[in-house]
PDB file of N, CA and C in Angstrom:
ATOM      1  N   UNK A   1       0.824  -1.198   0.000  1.00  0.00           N
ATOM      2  CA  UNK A   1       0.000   0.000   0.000  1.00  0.00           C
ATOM      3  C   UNK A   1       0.870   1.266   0.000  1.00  0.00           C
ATOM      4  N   UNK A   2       1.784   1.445   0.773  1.00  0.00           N
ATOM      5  CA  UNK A   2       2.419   1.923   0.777  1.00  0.00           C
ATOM      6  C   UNK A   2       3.568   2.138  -0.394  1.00  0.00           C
ATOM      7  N   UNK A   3       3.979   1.654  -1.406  1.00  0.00           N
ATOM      8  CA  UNK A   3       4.984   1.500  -2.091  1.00  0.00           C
ATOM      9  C   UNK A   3       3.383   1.782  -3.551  1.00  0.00           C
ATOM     10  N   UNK A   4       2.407   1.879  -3.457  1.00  0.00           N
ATOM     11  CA  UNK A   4       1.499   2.396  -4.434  1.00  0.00           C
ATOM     12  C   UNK A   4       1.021   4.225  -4.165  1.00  0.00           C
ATOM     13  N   UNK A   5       1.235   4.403  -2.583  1.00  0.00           N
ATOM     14  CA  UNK A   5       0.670   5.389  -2.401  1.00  0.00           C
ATOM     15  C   UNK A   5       2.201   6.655  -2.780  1.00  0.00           C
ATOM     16  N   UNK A   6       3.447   6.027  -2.565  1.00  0.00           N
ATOM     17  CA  UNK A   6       4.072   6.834  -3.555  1.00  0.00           C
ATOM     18  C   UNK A   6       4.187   6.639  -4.629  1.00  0.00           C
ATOM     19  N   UNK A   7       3.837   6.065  -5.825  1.00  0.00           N
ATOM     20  CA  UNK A   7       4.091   5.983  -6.860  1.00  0.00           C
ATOM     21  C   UNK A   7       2.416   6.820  -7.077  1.00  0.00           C
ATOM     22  N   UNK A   8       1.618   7.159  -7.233  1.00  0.00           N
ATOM     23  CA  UNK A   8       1.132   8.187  -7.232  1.00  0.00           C
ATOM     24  C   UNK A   8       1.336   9.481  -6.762  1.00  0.00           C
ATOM     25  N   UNK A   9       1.855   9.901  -5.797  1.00  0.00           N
ATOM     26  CA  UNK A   9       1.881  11.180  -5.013  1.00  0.00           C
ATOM     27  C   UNK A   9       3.477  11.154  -6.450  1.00  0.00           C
ATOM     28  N   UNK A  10       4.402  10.188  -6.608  1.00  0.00           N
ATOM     29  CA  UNK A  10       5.782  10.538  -7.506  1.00  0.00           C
ATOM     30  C   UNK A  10       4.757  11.123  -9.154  1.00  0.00           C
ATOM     31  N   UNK A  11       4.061  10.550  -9.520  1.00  0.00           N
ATOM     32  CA  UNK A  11       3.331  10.673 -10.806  1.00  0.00           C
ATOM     33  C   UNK A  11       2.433  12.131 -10.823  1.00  0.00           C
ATOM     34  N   UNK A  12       2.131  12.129 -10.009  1.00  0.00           N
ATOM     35  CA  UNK A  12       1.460  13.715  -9.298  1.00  0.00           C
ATOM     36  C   UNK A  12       2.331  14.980  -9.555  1.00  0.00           C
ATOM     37  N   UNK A  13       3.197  14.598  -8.780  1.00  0.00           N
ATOM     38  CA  UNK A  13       4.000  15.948  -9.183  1.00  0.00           C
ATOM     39  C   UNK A  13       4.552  15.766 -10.365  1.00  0.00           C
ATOM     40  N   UNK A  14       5.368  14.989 -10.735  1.00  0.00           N
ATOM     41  CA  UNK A  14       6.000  14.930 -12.436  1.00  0.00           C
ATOM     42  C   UNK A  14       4.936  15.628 -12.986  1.00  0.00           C
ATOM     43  N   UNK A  15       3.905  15.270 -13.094  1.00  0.00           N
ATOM     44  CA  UNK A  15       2.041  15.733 -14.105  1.00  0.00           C
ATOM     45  C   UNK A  15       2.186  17.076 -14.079  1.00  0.00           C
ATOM     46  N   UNK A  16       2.424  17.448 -12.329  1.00  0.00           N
ATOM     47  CA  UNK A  16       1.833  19.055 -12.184  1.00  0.00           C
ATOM     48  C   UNK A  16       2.660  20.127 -12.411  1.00  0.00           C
ATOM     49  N   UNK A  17       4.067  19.738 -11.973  1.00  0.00           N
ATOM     50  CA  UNK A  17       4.957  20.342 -12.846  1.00  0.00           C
ATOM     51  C   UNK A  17       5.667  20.139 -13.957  1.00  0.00           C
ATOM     52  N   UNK A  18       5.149  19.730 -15.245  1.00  0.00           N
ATOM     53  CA  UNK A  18       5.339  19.544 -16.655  1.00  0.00           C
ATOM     54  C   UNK A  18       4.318  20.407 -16.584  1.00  0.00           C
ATOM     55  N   UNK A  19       2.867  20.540 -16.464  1.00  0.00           N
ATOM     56  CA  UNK A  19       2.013  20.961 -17.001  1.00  0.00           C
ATOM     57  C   UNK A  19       1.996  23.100 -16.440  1.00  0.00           C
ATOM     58  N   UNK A  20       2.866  23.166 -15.116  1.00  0.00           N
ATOM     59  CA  UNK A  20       2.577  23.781 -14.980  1.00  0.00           C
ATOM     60  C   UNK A  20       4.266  24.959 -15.809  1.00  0.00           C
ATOM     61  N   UNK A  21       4.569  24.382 -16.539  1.00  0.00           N
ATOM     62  CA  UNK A  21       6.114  24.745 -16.812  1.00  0.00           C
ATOM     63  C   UNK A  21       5.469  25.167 -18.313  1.00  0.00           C
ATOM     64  N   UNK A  22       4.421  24.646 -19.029  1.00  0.00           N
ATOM     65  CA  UNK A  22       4.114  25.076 -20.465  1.00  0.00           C
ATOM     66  C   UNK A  22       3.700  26.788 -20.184  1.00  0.00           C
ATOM     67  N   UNK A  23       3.263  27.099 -19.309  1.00  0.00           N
ATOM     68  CA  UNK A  23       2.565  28.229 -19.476  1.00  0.00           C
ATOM     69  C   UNK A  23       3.570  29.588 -19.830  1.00  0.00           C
ATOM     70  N   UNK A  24       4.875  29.844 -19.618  1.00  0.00           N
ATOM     71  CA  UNK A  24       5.462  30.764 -20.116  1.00  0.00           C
ATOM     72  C   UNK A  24       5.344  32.042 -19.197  1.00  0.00           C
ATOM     73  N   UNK A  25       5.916  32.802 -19.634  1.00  0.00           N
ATOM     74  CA  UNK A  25       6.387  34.486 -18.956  1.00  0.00           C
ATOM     75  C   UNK A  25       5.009  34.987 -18.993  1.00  0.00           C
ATOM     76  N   UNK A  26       4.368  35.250 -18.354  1.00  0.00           N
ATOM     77  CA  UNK A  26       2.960  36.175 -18.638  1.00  0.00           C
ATOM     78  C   UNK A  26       3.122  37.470 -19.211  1.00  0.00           C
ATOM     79  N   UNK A  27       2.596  38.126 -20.261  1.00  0.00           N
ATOM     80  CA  UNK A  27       2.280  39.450 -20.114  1.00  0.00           C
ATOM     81  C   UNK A  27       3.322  40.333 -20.550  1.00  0.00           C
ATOM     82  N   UNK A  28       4.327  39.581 -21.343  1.00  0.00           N
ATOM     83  CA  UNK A  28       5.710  40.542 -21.342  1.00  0.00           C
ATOM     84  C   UNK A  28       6.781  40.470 -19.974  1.00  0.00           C
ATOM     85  N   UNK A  29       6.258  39.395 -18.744  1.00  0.00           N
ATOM     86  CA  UNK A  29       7.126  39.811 -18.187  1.00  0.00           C
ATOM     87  C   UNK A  29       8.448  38.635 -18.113  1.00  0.00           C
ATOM     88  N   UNK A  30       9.081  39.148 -17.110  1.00  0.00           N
ATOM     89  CA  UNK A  30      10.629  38.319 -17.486  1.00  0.00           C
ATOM     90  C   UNK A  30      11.189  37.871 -16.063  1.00  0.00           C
ATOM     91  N   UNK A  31      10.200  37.591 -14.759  1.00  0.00           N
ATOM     92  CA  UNK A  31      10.374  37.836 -13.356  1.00  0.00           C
ATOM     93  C   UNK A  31      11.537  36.929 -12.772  1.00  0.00           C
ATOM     94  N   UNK A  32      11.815  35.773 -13.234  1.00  0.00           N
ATOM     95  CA  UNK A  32      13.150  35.111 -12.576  1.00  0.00           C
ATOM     96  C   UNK A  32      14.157  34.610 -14.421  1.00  0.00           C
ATOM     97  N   UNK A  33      15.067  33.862 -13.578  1.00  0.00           N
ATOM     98  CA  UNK A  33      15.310  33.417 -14.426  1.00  0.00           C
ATOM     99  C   UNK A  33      15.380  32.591 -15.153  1.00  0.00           C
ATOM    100  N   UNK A  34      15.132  32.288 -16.802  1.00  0.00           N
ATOM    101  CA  UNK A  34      14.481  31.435 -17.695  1.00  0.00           C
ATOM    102  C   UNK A  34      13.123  31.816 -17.748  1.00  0.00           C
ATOM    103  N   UNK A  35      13.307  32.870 -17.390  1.00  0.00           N
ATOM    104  CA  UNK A  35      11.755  33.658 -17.759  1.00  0.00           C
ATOM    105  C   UNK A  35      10.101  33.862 -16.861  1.00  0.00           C
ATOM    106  N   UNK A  36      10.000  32.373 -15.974  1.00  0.00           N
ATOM    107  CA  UNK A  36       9.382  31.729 -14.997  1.00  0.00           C
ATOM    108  C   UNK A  36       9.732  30.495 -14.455  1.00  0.00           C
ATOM    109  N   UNK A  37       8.748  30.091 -13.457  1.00  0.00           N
ATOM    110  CA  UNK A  37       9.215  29.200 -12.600  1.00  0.00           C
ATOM    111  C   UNK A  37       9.014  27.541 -13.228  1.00  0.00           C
ATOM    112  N   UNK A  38       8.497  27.306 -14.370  1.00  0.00           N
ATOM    113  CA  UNK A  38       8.856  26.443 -15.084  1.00  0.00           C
ATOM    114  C   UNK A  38      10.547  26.482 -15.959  1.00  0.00           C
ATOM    115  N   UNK A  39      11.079  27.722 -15.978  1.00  0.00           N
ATOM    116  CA  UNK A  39      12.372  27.815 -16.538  1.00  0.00           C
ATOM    117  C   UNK A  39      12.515  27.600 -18.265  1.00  0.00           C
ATOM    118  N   UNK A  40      11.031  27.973 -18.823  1.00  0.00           N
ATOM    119  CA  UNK A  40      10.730  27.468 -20.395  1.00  0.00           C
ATOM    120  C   UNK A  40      11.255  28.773 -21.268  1.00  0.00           C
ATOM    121  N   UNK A  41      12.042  29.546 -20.593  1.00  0.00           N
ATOM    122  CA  UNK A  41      12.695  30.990 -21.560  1.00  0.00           C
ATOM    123  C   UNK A  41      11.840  30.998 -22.948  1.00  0.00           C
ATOM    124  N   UNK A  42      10.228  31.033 -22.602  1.00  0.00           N
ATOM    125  CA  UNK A  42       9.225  31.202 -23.563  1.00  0.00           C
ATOM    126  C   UNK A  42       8.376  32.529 -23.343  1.00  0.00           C
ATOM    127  N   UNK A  43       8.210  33.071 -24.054  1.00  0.00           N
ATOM    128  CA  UNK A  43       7.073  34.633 -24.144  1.00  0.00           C
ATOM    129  C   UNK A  43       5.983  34.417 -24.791  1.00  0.00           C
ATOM    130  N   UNK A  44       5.438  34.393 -25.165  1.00  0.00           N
ATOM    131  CA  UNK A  44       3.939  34.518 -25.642  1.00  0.00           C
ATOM    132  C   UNK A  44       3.743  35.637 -26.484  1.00  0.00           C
ATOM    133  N   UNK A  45       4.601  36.338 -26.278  1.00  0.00           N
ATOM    134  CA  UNK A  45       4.406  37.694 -27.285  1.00  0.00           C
ATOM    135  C   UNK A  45       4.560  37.697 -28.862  1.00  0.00           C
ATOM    136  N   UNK A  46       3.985  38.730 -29.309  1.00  0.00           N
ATOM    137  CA  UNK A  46       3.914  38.135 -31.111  1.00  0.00           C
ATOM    138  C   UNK A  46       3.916  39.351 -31.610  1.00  0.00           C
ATOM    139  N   UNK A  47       4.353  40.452 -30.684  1.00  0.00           N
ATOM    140  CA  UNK A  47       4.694  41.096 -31.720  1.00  0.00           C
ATOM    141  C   UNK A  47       5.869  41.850 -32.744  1.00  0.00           C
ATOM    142  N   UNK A  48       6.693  40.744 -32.714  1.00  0.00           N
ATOM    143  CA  UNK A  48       8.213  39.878 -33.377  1.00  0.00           C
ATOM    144  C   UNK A  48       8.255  38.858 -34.191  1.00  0.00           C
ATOM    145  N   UNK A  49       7.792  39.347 -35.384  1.00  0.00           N
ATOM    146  CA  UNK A  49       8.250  38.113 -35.790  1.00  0.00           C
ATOM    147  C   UNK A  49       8.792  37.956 -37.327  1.00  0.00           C
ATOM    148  N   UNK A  50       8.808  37.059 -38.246  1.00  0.00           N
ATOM    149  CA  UNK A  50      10.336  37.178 -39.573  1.00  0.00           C
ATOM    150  C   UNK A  50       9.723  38.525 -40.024  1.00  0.00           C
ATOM    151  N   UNK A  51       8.602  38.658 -40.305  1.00  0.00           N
ATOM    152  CA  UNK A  51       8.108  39.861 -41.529  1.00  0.00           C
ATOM    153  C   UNK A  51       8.912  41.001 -40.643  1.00  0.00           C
ATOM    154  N   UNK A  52       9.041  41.472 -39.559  1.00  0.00           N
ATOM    155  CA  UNK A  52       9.208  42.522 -39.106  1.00  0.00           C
ATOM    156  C   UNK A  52      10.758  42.793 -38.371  1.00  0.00           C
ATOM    157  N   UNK A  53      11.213  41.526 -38.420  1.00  0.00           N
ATOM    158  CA  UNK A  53      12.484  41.619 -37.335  1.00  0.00           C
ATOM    159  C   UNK A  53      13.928  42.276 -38.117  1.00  0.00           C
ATOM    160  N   UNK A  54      13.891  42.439 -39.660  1.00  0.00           N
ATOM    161  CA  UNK A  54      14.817  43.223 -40.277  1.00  0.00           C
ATOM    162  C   UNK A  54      14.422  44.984 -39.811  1.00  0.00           C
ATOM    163  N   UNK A  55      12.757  45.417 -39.008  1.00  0.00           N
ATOM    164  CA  UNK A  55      12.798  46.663 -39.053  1.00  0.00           C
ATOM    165  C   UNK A  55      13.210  47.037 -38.104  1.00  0.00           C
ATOM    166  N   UNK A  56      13.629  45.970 -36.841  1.00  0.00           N
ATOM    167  CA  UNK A  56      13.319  46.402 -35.604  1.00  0.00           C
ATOM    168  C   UNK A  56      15.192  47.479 -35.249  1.00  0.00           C
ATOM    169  N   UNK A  57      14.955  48.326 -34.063  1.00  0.00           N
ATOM    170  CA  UNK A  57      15.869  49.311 -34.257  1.00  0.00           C
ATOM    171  C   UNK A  57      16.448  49.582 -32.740  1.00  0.00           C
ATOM    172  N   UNK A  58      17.104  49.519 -32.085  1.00  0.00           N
ATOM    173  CA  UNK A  58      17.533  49.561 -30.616  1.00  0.00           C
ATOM    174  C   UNK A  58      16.637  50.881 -30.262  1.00  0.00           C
ATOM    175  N   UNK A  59      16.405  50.502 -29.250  1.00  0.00           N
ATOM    176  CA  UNK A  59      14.928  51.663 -28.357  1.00  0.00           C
ATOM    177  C   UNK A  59      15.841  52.333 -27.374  1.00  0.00           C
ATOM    178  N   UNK A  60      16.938  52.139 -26.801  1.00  0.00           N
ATOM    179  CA  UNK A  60      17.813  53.216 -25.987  1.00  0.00           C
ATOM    180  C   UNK A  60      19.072  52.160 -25.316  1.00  0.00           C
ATOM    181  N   UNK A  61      19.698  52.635 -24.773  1.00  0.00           N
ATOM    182  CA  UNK A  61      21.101  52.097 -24.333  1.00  0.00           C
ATOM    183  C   UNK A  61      21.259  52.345 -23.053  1.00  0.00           C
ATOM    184  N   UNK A  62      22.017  51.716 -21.922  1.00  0.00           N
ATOM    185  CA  UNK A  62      22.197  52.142 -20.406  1.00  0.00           C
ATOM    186  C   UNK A  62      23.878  51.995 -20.298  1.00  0.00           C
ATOM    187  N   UNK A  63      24.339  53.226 -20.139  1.00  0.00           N
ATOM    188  CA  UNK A  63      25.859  53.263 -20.027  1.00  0.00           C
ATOM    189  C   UNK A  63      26.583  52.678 -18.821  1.00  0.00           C
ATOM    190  N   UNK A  64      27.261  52.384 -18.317  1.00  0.00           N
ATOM    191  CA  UNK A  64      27.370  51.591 -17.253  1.00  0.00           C
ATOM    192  C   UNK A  64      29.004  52.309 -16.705  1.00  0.00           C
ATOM    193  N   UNK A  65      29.745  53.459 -17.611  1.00  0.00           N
ATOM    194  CA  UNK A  65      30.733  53.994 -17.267  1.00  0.00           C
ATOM    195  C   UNK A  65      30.968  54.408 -15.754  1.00  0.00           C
ATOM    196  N   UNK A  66      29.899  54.795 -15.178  1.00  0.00           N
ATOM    197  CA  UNK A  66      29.770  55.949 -13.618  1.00  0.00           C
ATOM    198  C   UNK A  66      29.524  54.550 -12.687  1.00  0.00           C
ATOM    199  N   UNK A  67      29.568  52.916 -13.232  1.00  0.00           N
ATOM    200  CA  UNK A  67      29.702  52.006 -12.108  1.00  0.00           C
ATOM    201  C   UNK A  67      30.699  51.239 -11.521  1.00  0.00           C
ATOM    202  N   UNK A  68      31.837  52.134 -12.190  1.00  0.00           N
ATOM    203  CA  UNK A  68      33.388  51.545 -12.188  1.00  0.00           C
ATOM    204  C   UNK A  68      34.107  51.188 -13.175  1.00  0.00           C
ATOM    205  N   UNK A  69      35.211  50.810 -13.232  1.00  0.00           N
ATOM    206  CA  UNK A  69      35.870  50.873 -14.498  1.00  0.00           C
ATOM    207  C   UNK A  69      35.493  49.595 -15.771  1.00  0.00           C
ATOM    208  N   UNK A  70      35.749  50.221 -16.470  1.00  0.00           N
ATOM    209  CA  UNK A  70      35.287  48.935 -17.598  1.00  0.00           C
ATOM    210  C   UNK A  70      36.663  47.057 -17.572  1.00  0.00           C
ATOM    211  N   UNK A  71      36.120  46.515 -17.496  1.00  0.00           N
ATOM    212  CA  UNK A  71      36.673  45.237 -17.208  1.00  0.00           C
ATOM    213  C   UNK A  71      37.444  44.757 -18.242  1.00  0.00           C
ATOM    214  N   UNK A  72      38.089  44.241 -18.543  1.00  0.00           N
ATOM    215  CA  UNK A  72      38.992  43.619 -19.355  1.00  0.00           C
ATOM    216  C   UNK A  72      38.122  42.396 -20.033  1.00  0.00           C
ATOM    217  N   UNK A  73      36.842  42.352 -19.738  1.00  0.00           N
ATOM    218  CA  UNK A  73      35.949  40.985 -19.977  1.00  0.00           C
ATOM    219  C   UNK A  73      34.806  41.037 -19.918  1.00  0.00           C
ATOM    220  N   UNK A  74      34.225  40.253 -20.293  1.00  0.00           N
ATOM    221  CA  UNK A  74      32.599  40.680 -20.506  1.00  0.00           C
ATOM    222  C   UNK A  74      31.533  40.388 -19.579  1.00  0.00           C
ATOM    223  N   UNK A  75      30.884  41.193 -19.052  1.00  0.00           N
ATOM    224  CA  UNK A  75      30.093  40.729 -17.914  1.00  0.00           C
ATOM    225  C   UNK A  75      28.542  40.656 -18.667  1.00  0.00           C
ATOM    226  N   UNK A  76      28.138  39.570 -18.130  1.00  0.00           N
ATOM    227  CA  UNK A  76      26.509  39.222 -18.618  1.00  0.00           C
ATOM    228  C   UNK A  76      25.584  38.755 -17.703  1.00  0.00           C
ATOM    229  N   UNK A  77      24.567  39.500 -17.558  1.00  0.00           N
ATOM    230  CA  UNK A  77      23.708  38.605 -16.467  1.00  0.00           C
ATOM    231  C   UNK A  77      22.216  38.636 -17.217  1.00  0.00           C
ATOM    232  N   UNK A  78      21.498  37.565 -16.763  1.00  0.00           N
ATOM    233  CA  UNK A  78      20.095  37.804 -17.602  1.00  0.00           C
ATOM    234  C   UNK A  78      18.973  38.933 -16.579  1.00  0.00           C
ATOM    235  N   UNK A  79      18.559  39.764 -17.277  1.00  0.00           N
ATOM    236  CA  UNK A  79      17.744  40.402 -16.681  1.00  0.00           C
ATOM    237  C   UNK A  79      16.182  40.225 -16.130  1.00  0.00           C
ATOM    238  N   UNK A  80      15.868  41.147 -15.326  1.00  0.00           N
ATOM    239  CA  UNK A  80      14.679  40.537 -15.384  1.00  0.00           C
ATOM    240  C   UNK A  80      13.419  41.483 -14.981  1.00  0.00           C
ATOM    241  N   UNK A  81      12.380  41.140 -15.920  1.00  0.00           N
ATOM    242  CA  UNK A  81      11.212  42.413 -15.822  1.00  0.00           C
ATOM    243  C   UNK A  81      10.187  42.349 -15.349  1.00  0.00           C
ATOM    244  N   UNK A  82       9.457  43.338 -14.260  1.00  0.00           N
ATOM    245  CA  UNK A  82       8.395  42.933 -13.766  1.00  0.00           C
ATOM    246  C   UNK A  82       8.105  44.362 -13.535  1.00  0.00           C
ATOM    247  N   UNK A  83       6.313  44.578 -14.002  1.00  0.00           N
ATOM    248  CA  UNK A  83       5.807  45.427 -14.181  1.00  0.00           C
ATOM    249  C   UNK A  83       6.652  46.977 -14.750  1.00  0.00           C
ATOM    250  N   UNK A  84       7.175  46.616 -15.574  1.00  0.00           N
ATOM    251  CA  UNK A  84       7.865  47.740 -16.532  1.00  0.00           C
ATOM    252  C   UNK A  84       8.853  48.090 -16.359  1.00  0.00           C
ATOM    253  N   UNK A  85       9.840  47.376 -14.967  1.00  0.00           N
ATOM    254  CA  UNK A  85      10.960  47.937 -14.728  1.00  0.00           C
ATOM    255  C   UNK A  85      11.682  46.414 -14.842  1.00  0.00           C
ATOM    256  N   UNK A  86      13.022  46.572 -15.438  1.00  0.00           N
ATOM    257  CA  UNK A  86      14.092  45.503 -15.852  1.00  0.00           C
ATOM    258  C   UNK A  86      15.020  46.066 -14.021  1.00  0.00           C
ATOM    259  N   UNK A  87      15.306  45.105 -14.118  1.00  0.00           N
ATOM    260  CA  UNK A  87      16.394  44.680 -12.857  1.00  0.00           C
ATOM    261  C   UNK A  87      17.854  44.046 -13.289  1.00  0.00           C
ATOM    262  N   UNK A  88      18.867  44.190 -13.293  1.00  0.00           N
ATOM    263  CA  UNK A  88      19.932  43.837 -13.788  1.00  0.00           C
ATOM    264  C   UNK A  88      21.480  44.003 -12.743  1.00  0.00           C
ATOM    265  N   UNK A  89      22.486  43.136 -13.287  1.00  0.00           N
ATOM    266  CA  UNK A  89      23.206  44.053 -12.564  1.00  0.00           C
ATOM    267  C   UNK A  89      24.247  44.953 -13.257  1.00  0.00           C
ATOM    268  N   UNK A  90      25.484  45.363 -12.927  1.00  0.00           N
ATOM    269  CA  UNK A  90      26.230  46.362 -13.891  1.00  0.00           C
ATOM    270  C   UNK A  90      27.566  46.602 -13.320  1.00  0.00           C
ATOM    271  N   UNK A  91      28.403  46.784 -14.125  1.00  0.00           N
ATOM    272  CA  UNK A  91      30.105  47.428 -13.492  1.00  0.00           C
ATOM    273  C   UNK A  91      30.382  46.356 -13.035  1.00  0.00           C
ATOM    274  N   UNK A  92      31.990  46.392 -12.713  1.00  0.00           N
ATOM    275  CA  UNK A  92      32.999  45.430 -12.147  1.00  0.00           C
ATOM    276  C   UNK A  92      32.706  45.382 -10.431  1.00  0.00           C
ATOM    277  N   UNK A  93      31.735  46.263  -9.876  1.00  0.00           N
ATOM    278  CA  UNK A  93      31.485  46.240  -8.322  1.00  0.00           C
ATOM    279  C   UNK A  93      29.978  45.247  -8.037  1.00  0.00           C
ATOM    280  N   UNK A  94      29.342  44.785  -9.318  1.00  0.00           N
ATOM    281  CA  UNK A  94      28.582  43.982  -9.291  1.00  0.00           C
ATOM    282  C   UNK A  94      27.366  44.604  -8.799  1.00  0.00           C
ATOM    283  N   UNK A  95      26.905  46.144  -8.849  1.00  0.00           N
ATOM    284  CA  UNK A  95      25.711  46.813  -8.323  1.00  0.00           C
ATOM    285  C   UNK A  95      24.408  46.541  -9.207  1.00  0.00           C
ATOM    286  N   UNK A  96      23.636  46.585  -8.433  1.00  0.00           N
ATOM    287  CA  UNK A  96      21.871  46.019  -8.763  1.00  0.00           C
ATOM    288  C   UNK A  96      21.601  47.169  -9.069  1.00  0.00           C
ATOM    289  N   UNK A  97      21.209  47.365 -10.564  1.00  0.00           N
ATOM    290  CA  UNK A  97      20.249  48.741 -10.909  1.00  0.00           C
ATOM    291  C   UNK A  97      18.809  48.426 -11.465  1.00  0.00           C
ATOM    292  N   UNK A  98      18.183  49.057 -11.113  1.00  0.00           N
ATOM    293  CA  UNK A  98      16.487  49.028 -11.835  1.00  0.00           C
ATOM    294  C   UNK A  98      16.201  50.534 -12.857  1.00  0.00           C
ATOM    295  N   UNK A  99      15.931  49.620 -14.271  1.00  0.00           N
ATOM    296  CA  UNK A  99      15.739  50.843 -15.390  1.00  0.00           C
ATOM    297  C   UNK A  99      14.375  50.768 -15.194  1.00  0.00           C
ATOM    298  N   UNK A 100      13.982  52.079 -16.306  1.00  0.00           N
ATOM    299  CA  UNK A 100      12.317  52.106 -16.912  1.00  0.00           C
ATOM    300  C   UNK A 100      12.419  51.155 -18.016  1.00  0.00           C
ATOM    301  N   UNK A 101      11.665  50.308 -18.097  1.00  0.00           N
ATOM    302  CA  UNK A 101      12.029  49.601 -19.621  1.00  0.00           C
ATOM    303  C   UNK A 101      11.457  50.345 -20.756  1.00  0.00           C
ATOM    304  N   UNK A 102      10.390  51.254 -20.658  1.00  0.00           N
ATOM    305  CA  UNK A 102      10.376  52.163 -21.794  1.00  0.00           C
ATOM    306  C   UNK A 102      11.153  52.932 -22.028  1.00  0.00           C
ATOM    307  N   UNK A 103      11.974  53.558 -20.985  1.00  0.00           N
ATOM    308  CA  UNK A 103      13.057  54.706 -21.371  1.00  0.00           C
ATOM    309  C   UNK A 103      14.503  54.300 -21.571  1.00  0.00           C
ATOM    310  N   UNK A 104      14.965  53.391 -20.889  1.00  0.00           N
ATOM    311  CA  UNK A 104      16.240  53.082 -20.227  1.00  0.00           C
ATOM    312  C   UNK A 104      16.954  53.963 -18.880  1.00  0.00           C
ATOM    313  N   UNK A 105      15.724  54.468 -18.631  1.00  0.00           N
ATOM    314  CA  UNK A 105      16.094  55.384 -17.308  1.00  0.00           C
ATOM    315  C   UNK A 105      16.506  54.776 -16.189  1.00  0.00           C
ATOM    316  N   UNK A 106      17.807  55.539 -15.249  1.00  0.00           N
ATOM    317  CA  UNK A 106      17.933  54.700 -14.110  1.00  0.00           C
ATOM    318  C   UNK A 106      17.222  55.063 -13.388  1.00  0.00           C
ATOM    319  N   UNK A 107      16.321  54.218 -12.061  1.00  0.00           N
ATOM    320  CA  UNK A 107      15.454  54.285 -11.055  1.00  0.00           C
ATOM    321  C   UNK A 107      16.192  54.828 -10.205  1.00  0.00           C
ATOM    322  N   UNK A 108      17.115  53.505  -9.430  1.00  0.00           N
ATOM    323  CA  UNK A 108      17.719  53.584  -8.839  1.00  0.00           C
ATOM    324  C   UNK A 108      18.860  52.310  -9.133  1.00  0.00           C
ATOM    325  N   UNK A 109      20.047  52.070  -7.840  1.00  0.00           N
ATOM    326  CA  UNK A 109      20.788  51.363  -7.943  1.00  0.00           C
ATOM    327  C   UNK A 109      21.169  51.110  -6.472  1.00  0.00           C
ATOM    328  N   UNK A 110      21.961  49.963  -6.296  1.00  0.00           N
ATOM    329  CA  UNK A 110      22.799  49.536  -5.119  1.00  0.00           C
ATOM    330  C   UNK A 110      23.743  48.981  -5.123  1.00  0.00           C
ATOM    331  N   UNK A 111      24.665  49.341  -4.492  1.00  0.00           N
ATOM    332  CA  UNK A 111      25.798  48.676  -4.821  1.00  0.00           C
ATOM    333  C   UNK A 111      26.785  48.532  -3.035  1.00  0.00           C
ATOM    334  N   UNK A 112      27.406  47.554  -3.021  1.00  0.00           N
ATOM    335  CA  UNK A 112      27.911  47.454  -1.550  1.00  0.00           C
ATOM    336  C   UNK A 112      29.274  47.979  -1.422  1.00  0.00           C
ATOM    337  N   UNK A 113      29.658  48.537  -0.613  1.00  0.00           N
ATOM    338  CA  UNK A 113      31.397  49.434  -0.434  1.00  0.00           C
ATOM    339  C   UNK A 113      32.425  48.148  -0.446  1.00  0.00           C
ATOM    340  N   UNK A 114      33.138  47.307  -0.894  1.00  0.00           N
ATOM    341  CA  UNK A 114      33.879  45.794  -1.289  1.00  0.00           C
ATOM    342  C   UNK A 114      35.173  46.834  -0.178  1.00  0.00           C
ATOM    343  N   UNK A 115      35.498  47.657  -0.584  1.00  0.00           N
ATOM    344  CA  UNK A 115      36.835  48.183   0.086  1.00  0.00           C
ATOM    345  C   UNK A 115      37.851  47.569  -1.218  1.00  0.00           C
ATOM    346  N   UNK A 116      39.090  47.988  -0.884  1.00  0.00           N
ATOM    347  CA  UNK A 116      40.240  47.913  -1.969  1.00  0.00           C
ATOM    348  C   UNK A 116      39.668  46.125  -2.048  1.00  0.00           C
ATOM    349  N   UNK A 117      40.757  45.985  -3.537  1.00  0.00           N
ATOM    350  CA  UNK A 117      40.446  44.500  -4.098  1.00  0.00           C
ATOM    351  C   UNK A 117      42.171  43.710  -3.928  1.00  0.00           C
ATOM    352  N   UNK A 118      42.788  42.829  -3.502  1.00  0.00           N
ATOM    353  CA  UNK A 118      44.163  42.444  -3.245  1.00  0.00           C
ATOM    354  C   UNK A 118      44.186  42.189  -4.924  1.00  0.00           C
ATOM    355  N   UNK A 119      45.369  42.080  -5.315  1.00  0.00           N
ATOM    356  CA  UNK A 119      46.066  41.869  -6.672  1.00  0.00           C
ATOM    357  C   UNK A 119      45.915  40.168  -6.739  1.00  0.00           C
TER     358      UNK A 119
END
């Protein structure tokens, strides 16, 4: 009985999270990472696609000069959007900034005092 009553409760969840992993980013948004908590880096959005993606044109830029010096290497983190503001981080001090995603405006930012770095 026992060795049936987990093999249901194991089949249960496999079910509920497959099913609950199709649903995608809601709404444009981008809240963890891989997009949601299924991790399906899927959008729903449509309004991208072949006919139009030769017109599309960068909408603004966020300079990142005033967060410390530029690195010898490339820093990348995936961002992430919820209710119109992108969250990211930036500079070699690793500070958390929040833009407007319509403007590229900075909100705000945080960043922690590290003190000198040893060689």
């Amino acid at each position: 009985m026992t060795n049936i009553l987990i093999r249901i409760l194991f089949l249960q969840c496999l079910f509920s999270s497959s099913a609950f992993a199709q649903y995608g980013a809601p709404d444009g948004q981008w809240p963890t990472y891989g997009g949601d908590l299924g991790h399906t880096r899927y959008s729903a959005l449509d309004q991208i696609d072949a006919s139009n993606f030769s017109d599309l044109e960068v909408a603004w830029r966020f300079k990142t000069d005033n967060l410390g010096p530029s690195p010898e290497y490339r820093l990348q983190a995936t961002p992430l959007m919820v209710d119109g503001t992108i969250y990211t981080t930036a500079g070699t001090r690793r500070a958390v900034v929040a833009l407007d995603a319509q403007t590229g405006e900075l909100l705000w930012k945080f960043g922690i005092d590290e003190g000198e770095r040893g060689a």
